[in-house]
Protein backbone atom coordinates (compact mmCIF):
# COMPACT_ATOMS: atom_id res chain seq x y z
CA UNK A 1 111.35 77.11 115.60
CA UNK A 2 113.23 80.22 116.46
CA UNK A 3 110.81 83.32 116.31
CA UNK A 4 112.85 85.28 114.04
CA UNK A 5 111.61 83.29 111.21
CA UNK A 6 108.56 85.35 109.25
CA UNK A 7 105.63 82.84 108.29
CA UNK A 8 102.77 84.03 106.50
CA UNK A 9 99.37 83.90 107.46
CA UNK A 10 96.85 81.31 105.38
CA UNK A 11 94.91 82.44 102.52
CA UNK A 12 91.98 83.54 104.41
CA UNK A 13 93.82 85.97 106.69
CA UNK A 14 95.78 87.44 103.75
CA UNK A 15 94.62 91.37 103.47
CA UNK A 16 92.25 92.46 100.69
CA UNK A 17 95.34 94.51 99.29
CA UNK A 18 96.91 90.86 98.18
CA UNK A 19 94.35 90.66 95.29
CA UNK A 20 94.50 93.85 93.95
CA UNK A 21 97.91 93.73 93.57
CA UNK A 22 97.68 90.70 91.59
CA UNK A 23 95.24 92.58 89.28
CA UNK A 24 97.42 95.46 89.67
CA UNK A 25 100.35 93.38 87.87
CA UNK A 26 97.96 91.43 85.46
CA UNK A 27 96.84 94.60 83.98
CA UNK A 28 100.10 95.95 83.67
CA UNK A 29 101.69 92.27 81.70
CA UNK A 30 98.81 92.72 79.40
CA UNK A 31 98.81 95.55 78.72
CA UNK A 32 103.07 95.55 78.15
CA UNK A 33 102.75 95.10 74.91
CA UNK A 34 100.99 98.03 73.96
CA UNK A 35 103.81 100.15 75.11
CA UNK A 36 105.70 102.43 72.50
CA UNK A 37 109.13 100.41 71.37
CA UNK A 38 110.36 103.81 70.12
CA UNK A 39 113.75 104.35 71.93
CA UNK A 40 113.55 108.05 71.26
CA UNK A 41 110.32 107.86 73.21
CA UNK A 42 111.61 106.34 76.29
CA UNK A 43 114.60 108.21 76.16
CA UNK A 44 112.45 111.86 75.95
CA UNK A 45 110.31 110.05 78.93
CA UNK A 46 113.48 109.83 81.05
CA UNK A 47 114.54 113.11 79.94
CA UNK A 48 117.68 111.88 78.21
CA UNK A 49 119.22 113.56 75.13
CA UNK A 50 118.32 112.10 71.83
CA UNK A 51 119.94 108.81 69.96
CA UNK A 52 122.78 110.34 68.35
CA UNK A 53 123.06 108.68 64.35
CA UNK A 54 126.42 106.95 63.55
């Protein structure tokens, strides 16, 4: 096997950090739909001029 080829390490040397990431991104998918769905909203967020009306 040639050693440019990354493997990773078992489960039981993975870092701590590995886990709280996972929570990290659970919290975040649950708590996605709680976001505002106001476009006016995320545009004012991102500091983008306001939905003009046609």
């Amino acid at each position: 096997m040639p050693s440019s080829i990354h493997t990773h390490p078992p489960p039981a040397e993975c870092p701590s950090e590995v886990p709280q990431a996972f929570g990290a991104g659970d919290e975040r998918l649950i708590g996605w739909p709680a976001d505002p769905r106001d476009g006016d909203y995320w545009r004012a967020e991102a500091g983008l001029p306001a939905h003009l009306a046609s």
